[in-house]
PDB file of N, CA and C in Angstrom:
ATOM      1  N   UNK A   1     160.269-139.762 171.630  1.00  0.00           N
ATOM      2  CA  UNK A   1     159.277-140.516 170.887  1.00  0.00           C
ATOM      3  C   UNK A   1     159.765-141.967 170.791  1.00  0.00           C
ATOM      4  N   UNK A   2     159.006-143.175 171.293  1.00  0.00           N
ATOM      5  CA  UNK A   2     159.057-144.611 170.767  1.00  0.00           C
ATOM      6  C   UNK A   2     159.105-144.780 169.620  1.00  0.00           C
ATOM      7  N   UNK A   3     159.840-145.866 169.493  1.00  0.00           N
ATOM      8  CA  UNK A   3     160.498-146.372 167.953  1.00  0.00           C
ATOM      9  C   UNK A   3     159.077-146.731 167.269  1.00  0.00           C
ATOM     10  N   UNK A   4     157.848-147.516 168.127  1.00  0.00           N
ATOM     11  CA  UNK A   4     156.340-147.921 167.442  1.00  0.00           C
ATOM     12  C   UNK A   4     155.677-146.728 167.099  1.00  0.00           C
ATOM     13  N   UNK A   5     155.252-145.505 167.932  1.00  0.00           N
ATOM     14  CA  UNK A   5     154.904-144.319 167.348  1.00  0.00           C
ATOM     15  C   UNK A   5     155.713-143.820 166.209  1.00  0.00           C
ATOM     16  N   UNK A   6     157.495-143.819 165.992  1.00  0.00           N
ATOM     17  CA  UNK A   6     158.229-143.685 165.036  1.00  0.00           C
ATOM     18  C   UNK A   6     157.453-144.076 163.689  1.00  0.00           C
ATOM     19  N   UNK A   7     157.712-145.227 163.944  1.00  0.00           N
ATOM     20  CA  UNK A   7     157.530-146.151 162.669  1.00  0.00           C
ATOM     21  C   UNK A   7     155.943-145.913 162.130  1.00  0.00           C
ATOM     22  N   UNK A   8     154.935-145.741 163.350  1.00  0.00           N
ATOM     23  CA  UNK A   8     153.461-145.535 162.511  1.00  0.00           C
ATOM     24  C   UNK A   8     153.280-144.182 162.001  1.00  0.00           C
ATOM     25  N   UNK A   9     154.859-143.219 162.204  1.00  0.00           N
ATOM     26  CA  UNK A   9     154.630-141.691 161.908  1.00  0.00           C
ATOM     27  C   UNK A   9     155.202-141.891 159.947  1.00  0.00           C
ATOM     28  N   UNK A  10     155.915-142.935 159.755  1.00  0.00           N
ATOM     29  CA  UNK A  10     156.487-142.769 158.825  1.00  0.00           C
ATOM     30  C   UNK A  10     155.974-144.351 157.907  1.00  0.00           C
ATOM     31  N   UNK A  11     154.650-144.922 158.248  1.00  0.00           N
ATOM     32  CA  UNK A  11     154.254-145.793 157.745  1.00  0.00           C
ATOM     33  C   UNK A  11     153.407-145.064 156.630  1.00  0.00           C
ATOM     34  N   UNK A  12     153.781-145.585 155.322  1.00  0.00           N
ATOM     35  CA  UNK A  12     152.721-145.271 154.150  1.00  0.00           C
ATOM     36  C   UNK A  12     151.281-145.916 154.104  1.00  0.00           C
ATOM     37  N   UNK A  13     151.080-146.585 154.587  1.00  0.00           N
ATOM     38  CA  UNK A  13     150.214-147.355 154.910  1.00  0.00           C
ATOM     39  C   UNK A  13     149.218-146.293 155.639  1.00  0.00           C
ATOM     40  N   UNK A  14     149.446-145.794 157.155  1.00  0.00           N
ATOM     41  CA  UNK A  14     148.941-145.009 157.471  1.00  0.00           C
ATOM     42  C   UNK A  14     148.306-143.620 156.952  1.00  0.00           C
ATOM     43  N   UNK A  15     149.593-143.033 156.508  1.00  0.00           N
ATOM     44  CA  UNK A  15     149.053-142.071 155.855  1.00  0.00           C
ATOM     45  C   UNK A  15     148.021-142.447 154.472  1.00  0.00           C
ATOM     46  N   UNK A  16     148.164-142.986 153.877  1.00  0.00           N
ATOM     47  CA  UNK A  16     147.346-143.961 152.559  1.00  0.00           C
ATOM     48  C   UNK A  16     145.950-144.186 153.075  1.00  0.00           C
ATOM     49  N   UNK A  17     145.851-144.319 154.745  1.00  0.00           N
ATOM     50  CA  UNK A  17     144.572-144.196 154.875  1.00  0.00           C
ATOM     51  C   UNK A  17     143.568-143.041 155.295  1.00  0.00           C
ATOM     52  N   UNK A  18     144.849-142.205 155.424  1.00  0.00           N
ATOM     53  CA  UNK A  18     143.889-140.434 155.752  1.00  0.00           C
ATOM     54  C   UNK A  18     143.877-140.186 154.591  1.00  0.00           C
ATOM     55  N   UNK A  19     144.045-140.388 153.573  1.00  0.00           N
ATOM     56  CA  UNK A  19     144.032-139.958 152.060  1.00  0.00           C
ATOM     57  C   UNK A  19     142.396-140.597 151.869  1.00  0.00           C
ATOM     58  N   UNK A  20     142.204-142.034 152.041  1.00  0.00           N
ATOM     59  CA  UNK A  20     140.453-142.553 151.852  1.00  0.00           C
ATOM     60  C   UNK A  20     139.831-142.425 153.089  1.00  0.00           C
ATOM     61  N   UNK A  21     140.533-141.797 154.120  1.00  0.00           N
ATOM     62  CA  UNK A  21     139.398-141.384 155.463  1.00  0.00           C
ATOM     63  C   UNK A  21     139.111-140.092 154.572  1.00  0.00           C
ATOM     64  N   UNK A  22     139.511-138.643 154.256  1.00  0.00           N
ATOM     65  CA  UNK A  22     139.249-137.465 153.545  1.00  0.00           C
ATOM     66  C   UNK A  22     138.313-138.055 152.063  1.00  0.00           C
ATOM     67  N   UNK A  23     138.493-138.915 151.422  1.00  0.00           N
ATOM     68  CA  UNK A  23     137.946-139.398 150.233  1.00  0.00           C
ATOM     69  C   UNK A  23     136.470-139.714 150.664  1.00  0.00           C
ATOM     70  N   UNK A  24     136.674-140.653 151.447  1.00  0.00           N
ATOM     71  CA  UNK A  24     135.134-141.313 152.536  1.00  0.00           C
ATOM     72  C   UNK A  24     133.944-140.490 153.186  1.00  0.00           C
ATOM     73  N   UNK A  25     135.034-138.747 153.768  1.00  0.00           N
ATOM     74  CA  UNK A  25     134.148-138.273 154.595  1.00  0.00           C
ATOM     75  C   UNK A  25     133.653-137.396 153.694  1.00  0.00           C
ATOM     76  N   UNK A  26     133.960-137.062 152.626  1.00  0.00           N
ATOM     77  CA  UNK A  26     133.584-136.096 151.589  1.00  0.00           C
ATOM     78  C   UNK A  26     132.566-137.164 150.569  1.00  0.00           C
ATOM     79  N   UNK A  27     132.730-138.689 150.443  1.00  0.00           N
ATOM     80  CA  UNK A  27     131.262-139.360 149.752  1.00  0.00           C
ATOM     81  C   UNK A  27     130.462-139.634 150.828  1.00  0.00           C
ATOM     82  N   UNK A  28     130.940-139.281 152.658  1.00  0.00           N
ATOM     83  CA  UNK A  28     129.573-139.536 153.115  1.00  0.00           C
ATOM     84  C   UNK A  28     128.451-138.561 153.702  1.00  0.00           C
ATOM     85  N   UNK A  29     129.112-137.250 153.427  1.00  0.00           N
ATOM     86  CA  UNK A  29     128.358-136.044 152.982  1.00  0.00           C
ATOM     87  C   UNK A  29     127.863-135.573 151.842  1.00  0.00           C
ATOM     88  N   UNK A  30     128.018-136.535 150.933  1.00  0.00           N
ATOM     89  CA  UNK A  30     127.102-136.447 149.130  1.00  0.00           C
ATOM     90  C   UNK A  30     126.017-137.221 149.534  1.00  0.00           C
ATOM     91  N   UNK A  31     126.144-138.737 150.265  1.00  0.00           N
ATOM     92  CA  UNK A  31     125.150-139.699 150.553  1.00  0.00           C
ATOM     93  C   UNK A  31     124.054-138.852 151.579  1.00  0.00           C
ATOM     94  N   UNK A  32     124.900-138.415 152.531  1.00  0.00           N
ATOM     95  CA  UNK A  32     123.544-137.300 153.331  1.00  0.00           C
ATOM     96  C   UNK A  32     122.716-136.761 152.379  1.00  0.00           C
ATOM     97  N   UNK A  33     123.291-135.861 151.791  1.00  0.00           N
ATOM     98  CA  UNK A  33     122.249-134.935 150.783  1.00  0.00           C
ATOM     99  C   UNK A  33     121.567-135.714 149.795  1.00  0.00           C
ATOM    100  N   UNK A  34     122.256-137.102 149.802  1.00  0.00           N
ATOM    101  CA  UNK A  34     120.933-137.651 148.516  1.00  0.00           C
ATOM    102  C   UNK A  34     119.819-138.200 149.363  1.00  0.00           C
ATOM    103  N   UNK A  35     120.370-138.784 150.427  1.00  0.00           N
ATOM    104  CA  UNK A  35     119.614-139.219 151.325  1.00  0.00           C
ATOM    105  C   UNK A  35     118.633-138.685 151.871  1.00  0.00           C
ATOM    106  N   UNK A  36     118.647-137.097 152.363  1.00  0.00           N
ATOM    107  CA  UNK A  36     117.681-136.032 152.174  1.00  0.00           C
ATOM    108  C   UNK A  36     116.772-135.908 151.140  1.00  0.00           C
ATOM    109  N   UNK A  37     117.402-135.623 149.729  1.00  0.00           N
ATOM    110  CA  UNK A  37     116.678-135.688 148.543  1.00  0.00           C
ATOM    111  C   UNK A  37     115.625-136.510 148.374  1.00  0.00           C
ATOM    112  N   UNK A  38     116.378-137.705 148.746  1.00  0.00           N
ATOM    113  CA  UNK A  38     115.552-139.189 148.641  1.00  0.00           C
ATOM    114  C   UNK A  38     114.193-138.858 149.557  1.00  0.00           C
ATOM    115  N   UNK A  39     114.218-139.090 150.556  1.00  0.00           N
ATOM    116  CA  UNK A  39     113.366-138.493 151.794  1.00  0.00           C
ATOM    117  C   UNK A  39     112.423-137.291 151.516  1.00  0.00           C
ATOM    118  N   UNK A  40     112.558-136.416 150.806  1.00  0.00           N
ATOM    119  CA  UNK A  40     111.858-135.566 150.629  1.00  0.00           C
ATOM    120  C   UNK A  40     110.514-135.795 149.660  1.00  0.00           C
ATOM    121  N   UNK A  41     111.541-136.724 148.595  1.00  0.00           N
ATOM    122  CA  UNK A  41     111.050-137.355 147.237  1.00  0.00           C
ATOM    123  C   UNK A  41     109.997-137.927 147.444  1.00  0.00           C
ATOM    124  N   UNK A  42     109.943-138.868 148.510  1.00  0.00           N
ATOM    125  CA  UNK A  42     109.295-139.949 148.932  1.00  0.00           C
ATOM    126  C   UNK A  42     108.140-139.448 149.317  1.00  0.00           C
ATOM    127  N   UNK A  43     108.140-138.464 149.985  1.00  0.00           N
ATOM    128  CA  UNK A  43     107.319-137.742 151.470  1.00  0.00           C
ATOM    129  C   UNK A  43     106.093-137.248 150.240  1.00  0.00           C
ATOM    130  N   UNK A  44     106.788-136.575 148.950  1.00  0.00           N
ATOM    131  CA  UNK A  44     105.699-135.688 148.343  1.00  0.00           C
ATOM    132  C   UNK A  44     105.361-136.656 147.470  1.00  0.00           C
ATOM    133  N   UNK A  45     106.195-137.782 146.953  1.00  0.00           N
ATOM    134  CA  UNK A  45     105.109-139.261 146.285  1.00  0.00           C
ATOM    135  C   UNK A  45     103.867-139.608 147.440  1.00  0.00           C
ATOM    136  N   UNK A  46     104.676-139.745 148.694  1.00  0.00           N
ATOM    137  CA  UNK A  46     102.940-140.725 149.258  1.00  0.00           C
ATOM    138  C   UNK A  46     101.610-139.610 149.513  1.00  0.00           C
ATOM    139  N   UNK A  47     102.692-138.101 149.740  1.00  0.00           N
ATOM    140  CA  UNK A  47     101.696-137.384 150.067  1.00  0.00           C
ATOM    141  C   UNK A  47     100.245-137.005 148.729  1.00  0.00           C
ATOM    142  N   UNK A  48     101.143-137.117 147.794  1.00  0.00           N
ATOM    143  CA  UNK A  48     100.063-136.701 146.046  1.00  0.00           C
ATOM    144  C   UNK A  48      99.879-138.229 145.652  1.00  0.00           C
ATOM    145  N   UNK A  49     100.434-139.592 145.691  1.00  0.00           N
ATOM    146  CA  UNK A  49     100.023-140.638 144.714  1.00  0.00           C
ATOM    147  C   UNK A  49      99.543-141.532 145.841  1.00  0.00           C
ATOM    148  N   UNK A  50      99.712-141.780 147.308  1.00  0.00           N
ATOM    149  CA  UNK A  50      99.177-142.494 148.338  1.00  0.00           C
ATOM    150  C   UNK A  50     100.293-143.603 148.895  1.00  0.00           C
ATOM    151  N   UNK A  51     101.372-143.523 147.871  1.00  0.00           N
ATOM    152  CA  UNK A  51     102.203-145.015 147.756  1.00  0.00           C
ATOM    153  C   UNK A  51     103.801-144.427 147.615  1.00  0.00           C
ATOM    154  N   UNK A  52     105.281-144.574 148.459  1.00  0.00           N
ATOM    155  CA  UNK A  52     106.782-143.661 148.213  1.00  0.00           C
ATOM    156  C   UNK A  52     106.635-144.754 146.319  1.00  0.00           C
ATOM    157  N   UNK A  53     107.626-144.267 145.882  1.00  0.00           N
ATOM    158  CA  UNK A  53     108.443-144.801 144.483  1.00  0.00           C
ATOM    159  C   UNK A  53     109.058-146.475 145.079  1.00  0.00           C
ATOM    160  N   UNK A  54     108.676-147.240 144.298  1.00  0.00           N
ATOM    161  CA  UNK A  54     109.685-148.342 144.590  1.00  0.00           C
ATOM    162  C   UNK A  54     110.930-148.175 144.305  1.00  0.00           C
ATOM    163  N   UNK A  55     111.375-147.799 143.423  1.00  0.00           N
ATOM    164  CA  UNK A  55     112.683-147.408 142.754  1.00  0.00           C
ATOM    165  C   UNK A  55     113.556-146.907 143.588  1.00  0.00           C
ATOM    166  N   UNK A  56     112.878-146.094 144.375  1.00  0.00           N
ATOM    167  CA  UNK A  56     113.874-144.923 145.559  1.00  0.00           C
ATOM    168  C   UNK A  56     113.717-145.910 146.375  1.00  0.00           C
ATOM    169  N   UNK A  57     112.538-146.647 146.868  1.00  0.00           N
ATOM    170  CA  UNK A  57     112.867-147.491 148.077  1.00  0.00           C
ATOM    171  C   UNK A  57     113.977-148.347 148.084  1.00  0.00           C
ATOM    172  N   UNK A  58     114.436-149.140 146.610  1.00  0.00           N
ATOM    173  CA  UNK A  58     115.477-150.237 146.589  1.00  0.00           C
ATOM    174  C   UNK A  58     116.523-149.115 146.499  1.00  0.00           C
ATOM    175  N   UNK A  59     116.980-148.026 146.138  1.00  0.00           N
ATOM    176  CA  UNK A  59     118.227-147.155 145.883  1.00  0.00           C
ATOM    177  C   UNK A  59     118.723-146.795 147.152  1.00  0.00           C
ATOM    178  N   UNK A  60     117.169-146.432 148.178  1.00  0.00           N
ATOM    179  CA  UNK A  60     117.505-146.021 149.624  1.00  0.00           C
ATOM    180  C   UNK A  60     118.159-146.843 150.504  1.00  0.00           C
ATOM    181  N   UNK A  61     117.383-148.063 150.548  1.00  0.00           N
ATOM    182  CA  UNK A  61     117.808-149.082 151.096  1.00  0.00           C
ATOM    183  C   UNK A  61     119.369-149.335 151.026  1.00  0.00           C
ATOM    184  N   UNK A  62     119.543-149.554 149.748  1.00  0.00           N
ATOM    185  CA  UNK A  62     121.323-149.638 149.262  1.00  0.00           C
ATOM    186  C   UNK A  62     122.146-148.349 149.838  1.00  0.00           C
ATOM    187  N   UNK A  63     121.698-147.445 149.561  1.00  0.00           N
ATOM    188  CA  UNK A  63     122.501-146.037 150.184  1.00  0.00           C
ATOM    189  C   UNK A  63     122.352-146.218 151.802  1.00  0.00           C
ATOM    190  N   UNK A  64     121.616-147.199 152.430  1.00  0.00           N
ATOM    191  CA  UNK A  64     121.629-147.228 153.661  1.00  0.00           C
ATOM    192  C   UNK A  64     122.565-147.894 153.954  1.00  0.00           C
ATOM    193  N   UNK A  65     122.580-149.600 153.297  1.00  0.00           N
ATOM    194  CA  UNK A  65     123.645-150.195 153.534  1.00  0.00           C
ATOM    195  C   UNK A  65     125.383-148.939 153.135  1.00  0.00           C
ATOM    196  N   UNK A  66     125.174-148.705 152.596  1.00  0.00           N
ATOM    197  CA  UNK A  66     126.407-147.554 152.039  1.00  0.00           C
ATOM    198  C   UNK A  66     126.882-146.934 153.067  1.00  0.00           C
ATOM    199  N   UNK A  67     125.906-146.322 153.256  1.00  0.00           N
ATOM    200  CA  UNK A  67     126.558-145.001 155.079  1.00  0.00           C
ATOM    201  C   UNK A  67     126.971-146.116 155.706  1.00  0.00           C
ATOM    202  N   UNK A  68     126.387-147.320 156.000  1.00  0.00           N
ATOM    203  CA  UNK A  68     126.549-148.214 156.966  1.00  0.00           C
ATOM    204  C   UNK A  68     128.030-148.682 156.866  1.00  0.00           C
ATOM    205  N   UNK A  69     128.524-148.943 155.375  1.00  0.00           N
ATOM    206  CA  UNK A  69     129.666-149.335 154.610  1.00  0.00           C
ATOM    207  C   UNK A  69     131.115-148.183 155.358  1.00  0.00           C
ATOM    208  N   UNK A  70     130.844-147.027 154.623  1.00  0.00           N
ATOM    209  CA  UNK A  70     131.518-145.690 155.018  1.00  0.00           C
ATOM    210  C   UNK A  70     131.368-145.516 156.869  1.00  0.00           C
ATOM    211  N   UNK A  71     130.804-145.792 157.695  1.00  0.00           N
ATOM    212  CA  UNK A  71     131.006-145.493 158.909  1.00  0.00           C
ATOM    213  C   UNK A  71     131.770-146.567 159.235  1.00  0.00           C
ATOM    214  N   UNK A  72     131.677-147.879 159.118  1.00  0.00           N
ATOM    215  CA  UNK A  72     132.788-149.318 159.281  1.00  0.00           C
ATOM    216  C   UNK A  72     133.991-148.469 158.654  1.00  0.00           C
ATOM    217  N   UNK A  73     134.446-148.235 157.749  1.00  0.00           N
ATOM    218  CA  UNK A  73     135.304-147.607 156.953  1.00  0.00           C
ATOM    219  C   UNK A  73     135.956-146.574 157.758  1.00  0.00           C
ATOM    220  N   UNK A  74     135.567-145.707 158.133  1.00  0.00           N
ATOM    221  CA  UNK A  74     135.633-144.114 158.654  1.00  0.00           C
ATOM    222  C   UNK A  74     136.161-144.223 159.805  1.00  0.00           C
ATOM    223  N   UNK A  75     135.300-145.426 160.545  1.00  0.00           N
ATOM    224  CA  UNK A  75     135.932-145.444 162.212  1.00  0.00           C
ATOM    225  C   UNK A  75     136.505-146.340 162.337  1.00  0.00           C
ATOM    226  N   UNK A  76     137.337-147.493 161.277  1.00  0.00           N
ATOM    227  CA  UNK A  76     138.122-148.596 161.791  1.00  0.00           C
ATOM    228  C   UNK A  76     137.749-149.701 162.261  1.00  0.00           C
ATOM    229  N   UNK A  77     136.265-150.103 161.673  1.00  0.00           N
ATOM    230  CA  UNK A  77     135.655-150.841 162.050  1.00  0.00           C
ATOM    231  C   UNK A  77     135.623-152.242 161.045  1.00  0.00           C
ATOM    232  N   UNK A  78     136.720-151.733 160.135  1.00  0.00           N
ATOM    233  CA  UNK A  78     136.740-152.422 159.107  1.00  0.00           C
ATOM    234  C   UNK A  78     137.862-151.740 157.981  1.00  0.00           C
ATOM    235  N   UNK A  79     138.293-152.673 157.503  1.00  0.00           N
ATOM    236  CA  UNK A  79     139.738-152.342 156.108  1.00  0.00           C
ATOM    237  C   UNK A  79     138.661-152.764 155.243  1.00  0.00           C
ATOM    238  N   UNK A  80     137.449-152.688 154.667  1.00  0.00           N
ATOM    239  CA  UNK A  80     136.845-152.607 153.049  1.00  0.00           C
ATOM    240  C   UNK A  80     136.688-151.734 153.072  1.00  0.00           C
ATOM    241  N   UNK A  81     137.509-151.087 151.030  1.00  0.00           N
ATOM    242  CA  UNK A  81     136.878-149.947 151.046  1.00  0.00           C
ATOM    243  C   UNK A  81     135.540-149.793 150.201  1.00  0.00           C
ATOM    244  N   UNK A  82     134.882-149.120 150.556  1.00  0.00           N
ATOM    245  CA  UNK A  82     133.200-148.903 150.000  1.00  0.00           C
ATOM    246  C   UNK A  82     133.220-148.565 148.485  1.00  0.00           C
ATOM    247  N   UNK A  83     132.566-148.549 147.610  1.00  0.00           N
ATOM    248  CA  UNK A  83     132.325-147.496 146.645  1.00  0.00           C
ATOM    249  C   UNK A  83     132.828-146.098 147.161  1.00  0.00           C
ATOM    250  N   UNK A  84     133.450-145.587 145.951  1.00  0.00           N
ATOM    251  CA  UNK A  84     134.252-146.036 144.796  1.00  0.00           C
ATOM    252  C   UNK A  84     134.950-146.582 144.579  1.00  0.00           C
ATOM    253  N   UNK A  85     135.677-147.534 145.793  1.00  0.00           N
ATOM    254  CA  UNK A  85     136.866-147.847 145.237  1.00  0.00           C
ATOM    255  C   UNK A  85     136.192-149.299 145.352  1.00  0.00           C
ATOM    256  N   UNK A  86     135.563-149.790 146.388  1.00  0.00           N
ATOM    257  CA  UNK A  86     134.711-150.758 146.316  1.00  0.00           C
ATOM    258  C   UNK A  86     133.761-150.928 145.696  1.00  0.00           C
ATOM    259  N   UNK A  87     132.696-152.467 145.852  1.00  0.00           N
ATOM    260  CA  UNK A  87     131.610-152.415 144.530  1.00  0.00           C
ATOM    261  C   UNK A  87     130.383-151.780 145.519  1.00  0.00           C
ATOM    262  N   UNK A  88     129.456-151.200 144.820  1.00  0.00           N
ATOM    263  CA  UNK A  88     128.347-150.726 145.681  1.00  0.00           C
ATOM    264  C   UNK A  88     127.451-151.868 146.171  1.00  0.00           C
ATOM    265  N   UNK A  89     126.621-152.029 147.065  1.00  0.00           N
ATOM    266  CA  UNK A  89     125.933-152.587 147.582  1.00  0.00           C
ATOM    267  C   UNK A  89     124.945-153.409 146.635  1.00  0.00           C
ATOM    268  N   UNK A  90     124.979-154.880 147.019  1.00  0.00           N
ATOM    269  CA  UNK A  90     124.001-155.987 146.134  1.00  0.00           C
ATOM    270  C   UNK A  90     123.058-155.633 146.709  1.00  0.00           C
ATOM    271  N   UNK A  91     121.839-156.562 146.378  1.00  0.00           N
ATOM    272  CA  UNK A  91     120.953-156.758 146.794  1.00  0.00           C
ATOM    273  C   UNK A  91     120.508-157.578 147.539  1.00  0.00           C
ATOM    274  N   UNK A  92     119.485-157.443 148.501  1.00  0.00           N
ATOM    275  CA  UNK A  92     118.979-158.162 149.802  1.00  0.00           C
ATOM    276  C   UNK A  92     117.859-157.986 150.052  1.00  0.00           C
ATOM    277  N   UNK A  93     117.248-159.074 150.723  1.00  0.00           N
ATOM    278  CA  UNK A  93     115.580-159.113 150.686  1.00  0.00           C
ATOM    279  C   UNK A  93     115.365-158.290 152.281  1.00  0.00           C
ATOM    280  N   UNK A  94     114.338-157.379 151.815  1.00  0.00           N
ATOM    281  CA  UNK A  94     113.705-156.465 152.998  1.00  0.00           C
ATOM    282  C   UNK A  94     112.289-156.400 152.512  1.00  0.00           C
ATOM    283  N   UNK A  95     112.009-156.692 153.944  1.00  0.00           N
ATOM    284  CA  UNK A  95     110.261-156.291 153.985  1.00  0.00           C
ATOM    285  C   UNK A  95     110.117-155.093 153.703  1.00  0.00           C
ATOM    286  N   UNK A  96     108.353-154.953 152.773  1.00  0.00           N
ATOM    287  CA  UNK A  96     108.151-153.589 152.237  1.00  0.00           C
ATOM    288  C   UNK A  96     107.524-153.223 153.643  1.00  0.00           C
ATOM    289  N   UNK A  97     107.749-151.992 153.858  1.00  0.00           N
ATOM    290  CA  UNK A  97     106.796-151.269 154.805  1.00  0.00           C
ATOM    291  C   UNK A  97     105.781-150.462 154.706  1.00  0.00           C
ATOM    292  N   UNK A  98     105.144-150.501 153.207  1.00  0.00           N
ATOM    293  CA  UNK A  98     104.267-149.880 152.996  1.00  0.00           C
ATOM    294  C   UNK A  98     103.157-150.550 152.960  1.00  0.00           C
ATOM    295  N   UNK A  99     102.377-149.988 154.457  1.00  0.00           N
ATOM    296  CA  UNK A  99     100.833-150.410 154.911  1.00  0.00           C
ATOM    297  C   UNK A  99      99.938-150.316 153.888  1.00  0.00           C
ATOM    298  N   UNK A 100      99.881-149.537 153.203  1.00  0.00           N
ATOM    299  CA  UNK A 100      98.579-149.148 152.463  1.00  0.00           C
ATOM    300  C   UNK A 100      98.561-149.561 151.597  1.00  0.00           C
ATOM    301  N   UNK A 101      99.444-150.437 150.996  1.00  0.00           N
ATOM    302  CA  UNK A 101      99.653-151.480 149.586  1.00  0.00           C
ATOM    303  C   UNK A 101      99.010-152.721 150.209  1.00  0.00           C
ATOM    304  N   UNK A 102      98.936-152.949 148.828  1.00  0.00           N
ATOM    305  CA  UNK A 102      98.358-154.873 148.999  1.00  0.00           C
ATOM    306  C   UNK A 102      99.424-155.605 148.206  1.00  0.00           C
ATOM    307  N   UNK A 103     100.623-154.817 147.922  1.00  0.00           N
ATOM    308  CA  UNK A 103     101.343-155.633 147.354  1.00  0.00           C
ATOM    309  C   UNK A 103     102.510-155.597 148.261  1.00  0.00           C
ATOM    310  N   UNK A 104     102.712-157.104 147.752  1.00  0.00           N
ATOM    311  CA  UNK A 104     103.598-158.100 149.529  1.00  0.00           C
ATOM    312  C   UNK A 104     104.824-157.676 148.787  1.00  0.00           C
ATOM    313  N   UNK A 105     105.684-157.094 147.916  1.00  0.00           N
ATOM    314  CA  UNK A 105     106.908-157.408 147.212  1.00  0.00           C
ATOM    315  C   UNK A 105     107.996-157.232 148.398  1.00  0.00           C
ATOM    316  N   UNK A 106     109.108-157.235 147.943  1.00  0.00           N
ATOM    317  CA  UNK A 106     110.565-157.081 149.160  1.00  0.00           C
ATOM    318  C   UNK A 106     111.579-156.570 148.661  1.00  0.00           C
ATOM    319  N   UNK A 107     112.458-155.442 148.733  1.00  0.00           N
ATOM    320  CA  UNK A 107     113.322-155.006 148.400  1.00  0.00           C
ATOM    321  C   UNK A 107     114.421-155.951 148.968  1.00  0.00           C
ATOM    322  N   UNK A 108     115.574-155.937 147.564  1.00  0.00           N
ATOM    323  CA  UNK A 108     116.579-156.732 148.044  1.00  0.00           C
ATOM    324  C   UNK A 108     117.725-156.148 147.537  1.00  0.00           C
ATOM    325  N   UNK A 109     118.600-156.191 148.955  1.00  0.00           N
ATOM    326  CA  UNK A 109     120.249-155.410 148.947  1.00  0.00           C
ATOM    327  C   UNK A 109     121.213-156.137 150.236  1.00  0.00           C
ATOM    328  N   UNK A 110     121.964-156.635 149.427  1.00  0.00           N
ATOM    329  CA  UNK A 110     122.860-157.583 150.217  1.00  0.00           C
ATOM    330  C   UNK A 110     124.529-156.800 150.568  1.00  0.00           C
ATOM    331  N   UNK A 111     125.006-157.377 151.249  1.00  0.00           N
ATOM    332  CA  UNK A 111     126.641-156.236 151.014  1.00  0.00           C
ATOM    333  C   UNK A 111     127.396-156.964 150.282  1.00  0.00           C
ATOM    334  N   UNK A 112     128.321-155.457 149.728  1.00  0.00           N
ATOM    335  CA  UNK A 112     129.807-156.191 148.608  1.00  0.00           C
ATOM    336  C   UNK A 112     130.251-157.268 149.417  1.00  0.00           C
ATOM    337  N   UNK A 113     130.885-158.338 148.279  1.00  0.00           N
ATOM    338  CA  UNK A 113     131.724-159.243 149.056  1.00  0.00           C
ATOM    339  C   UNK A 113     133.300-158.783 149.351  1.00  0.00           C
ATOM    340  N   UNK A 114     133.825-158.833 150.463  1.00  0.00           N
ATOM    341  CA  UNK A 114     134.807-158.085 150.868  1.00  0.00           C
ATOM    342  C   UNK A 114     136.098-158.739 149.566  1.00  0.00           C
ATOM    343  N   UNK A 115     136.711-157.737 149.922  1.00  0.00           N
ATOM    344  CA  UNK A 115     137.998-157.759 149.024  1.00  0.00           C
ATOM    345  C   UNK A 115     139.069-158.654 149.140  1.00  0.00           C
TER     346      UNK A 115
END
């Protein structure tokens, strides 16, 4: 074994990060299932009231940026860590996509500022 494989076998650092890769992949299988939830939620608002919840739309949106957060995270695409240990997702302006409204509003969710 090389002294560089050595040293990354016995770096705390490393291991410190399979500790929030296991932390990460276990909040980004809670975010699936809300994310489902969410989705379902939505489906039986437009289907009975004509219009999803705004509320879930700005929460979704943010839980989108989130997975988005946790996969940078997960695959090394990035050293921030997300919620929990990071702050959850601001807000940012997104077009509504709901056709059948006449109301122009915009959901807004911006990302944490890195650490």
């Amino acid at each position: 074994m090389d002294d560089k494989t050595e040293n990354n076998l016995k770096s705390k650092k490393t291991w410190k990060r399979l500790i929030y890769i296991i932390l990460y992949a276990i909040c980004f299988n809670v975010a699936e299932i809300v994310l489902a939830a969410i989705a379902v939620v939505q489906f039986f608002s437009t289907l009975f009231t004509g219009a999803p919840l705004n509320q879930l739309q700005r929460f979704g949106t943010a839980l989108g940026q989130y997975i988005h957060e946790l996969v940078d995270f997960l695959t090394q695409a990035s050293d921030d860590k997300p919620f929990p240990i990071g702050n959850w997702p601001e807000e940012k302006v997104v077009p509504s996509t709901n056709e059948d409204s006449d109301d122009d509003s915009t959901i807004v969710v911006t990302p944490a500022p890195p650490k």
